[in-house]
Protein backbone atom coordinates (compact mmCIF):
# COMPACT_ATOMS: atom_id res chain seq x y z
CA UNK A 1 75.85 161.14 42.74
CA UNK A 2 77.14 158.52 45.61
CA UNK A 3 80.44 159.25 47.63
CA UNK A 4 83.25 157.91 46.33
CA UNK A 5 85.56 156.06 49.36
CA UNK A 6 88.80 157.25 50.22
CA UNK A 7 89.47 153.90 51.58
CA UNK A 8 92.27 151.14 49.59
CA UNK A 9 89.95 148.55 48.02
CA UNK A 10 89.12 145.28 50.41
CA UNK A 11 91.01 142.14 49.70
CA UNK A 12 89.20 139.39 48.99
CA UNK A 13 87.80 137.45 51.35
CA UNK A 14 89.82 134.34 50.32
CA UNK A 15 93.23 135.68 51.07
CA UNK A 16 92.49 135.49 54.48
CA UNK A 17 91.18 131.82 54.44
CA UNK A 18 94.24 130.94 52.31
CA UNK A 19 96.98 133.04 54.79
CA UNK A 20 95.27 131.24 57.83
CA UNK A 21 95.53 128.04 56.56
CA UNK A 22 99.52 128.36 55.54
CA UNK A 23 100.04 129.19 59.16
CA UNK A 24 98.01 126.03 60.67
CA UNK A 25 100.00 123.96 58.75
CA UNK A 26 103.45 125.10 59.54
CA UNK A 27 102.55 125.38 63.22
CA UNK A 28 103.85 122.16 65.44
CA UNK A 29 101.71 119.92 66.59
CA UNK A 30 101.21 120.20 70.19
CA UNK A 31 98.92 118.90 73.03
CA UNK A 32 95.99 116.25 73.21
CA UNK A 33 95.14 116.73 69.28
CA UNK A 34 98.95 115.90 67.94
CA UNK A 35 98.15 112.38 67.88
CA UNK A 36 101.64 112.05 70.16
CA UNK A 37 101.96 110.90 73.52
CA UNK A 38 104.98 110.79 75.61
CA UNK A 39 105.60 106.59 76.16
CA UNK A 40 107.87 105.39 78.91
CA UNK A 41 108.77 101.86 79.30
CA UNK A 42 106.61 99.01 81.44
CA UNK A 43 107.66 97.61 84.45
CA UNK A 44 107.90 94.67 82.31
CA UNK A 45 110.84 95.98 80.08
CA UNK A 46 112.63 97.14 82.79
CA UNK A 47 112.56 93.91 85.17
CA UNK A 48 113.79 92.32 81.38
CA UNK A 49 116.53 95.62 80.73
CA UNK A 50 118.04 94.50 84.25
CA UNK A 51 118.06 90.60 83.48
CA UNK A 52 120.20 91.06 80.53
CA UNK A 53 122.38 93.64 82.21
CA UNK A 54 123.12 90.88 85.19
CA UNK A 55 123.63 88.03 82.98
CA UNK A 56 125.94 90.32 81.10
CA UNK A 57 128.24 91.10 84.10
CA UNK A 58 128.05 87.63 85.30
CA UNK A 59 129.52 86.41 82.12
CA UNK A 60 132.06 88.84 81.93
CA UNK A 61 133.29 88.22 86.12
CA UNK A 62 135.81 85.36 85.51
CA UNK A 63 137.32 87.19 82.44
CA UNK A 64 137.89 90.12 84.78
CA UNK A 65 139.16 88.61 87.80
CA UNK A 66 141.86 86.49 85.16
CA UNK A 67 143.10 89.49 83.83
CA UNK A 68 143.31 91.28 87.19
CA UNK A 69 145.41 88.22 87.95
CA UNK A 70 147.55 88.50 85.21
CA UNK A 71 148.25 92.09 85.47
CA UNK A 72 149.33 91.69 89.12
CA UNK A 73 151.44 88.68 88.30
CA UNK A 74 153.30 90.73 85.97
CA UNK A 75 153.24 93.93 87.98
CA UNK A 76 155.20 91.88 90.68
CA UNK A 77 157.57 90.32 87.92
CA UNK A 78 158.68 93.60 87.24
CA UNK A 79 159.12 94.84 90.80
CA UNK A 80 161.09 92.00 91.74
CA UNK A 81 163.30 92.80 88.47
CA UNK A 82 163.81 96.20 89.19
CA UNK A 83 164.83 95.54 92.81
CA UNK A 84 167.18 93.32 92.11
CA UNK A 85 168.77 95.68 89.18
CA UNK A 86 168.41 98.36 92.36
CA UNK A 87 170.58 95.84 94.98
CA UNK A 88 173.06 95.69 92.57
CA UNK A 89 173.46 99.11 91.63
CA UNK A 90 173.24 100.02 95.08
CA UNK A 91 176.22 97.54 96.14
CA UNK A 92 178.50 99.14 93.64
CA UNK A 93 177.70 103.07 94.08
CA UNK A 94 178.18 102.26 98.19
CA UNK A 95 180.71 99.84 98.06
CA UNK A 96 179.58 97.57 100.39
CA UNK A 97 177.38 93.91 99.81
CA UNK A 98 173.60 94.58 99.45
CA UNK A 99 171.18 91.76 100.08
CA UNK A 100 167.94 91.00 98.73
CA UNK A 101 165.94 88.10 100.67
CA UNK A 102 162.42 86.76 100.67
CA UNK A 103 160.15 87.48 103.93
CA UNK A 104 156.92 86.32 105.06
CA UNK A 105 156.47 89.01 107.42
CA UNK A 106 157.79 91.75 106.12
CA UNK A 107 160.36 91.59 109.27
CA UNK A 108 162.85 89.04 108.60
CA UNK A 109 164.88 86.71 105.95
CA UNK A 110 163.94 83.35 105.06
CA UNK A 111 166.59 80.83 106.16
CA UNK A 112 164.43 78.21 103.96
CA UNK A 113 164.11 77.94 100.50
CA UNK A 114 160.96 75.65 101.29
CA UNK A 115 158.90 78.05 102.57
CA UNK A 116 156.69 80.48 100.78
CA UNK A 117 157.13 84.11 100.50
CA UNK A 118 155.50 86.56 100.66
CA UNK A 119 157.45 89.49 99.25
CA UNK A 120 161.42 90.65 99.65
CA UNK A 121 163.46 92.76 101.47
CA UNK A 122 167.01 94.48 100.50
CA UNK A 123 169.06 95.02 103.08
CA UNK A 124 172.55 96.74 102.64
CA UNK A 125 175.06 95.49 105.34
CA UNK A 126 178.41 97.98 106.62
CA UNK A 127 181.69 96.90 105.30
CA UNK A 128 182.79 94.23 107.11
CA UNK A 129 179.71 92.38 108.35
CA UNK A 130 179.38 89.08 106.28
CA UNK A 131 176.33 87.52 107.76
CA UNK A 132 172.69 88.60 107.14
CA UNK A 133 171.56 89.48 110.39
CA UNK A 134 167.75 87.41 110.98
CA UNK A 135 166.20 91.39 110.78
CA UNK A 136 166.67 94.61 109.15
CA UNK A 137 168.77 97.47 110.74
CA UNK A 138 170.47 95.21 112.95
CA UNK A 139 174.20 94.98 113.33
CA UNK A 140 175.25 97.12 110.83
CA UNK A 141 172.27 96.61 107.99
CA UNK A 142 169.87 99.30 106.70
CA UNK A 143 167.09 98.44 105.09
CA UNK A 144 167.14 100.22 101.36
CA UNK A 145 163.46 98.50 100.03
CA UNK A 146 160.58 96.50 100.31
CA UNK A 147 158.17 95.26 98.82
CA UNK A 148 154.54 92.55 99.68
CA UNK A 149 153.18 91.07 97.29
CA UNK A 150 149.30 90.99 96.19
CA UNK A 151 147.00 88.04 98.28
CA UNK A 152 146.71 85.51 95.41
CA UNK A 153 150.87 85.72 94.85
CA UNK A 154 153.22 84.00 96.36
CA UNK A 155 157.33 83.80 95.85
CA UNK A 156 159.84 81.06 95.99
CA UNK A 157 163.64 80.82 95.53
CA UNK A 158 166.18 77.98 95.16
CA UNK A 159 167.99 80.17 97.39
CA UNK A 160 166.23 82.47 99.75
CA UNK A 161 168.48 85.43 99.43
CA UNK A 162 170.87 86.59 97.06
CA UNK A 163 173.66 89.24 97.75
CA UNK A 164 175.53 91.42 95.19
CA UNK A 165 179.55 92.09 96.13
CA UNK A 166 180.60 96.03 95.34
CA UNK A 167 182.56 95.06 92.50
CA UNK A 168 180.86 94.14 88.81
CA UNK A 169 180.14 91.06 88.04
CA UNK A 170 180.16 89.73 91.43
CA UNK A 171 176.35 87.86 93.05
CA UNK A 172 174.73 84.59 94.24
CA UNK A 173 172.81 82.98 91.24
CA UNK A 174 169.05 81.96 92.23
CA UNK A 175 166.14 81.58 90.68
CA UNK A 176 162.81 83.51 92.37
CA UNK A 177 159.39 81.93 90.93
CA UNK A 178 156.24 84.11 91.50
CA UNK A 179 153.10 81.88 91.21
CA UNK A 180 149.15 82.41 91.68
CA UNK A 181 147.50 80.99 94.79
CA UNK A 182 144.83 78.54 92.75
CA UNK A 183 143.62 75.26 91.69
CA UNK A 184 145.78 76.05 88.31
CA UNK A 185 148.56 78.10 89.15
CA UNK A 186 150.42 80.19 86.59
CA UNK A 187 153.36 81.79 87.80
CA UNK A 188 156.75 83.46 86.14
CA UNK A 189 160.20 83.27 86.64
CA UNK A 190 163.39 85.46 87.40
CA UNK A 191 166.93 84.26 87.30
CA UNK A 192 170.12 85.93 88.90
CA UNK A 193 173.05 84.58 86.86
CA UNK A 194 176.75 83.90 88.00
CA UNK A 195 177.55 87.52 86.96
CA UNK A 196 174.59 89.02 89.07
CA UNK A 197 172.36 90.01 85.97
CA UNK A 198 168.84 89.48 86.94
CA UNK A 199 166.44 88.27 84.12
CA UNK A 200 162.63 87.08 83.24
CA UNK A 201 162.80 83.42 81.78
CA UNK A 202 160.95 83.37 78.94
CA UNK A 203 159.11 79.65 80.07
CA UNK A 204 156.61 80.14 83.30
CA UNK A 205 157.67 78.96 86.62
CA UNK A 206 157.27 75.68 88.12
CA UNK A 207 154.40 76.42 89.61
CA UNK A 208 152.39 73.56 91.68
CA UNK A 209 155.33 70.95 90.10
């Protein structure tokens, strides 16, 4: 009689074909046979990616630099408001007459209402001196603020300074027009009235007129 094996029966021969081919075809497809290779883009389609991109920014320039323009036209609207709200706050809670003026060099009042400015000082002067000295922290004046104004701005008044009393109600009426320095100048406009209440008109300053 022939000895019997101890041995588990074989598996057929097929299970292995089948089990190798399951893992083949869940295994990614790397290297040369994938059929993928790695593209970049031609020196072609670059040269064209930065054409579009300059065009692009060229178009948008002027829109830029006008709203740059606007927001510094009405950044300086509001700081001329708020220091002429601050003169005449400050007049009352010293007692004694605080001055804001236009300057073209930072240094001293305009005497002119014709001449350009290009920003504003505010000067507080010691009881008893009634005239604006020519500069700052001269005969009795301290200088309390100022401010310049951005290179394409420029500030006019039908009176050059304007001085709130220490009692309410109580300042020189003027009216300060900020405009652009261009061909088409926008510009807007702030108004001290007979009671010393500064205000933005609501139509743009005369601007180029």
């Amino acid at each position: 009689m022939g000895r019997v094996s101890a041995c588990a029966p074989r598996r057929p021969a097929r299970w292995g074909a089948f089990r190798y081919a399951g893992l083949a075809a869940h295994a990614p497809l790397t290297g040369a046979g994938s059929g993928r290779r790695a593209r970049g883009f031609t020196l072609a389609e670059l040269l064209f990616g930065l054409a579009i991109a300059a065009l692009l920014a060229a178009m948008a320039l002027p829109s830029f630099a006008a709203f740059r323009r606007a927001a510094d036209l009405s950044t300086a609207t509001h700081q001329l408001l708020w220091a002429l709200h601050f003169a005449r706050s400050s007049a009352i809670l010293n007692g004694a007459p605080v001055t804001l003026c236009l300057t073209a060099d930072d240094r001293t009042c305009l005497s002119s209402p014709a001449s350009a400015a290009r920003g504003w000082l505010v000067v507080r002067r010691a009881p008893g001196v009634m005239d604006l000295a020519p500069e700052p922290d001269e005969q009795g004046q301290h200088l309390l603020h100022q401010f310049r104004l951005p290179t394409q701005l420029t500030v006019h008044g039908s009176r050059p300074a304007v001085t709130f009393w220490p009692v309410s109600r109580a300042g020189t009426t003027s009216t300060f027009d900020l405009c652009e320095i261009s061909a088409q100048p926008r510009g807007r406009a702030v108004v001290v009235s007979q009671t010393g209440r500064p205000r933005v008109a609501q139509e743009e300053a005369a601007c180029g007129a």
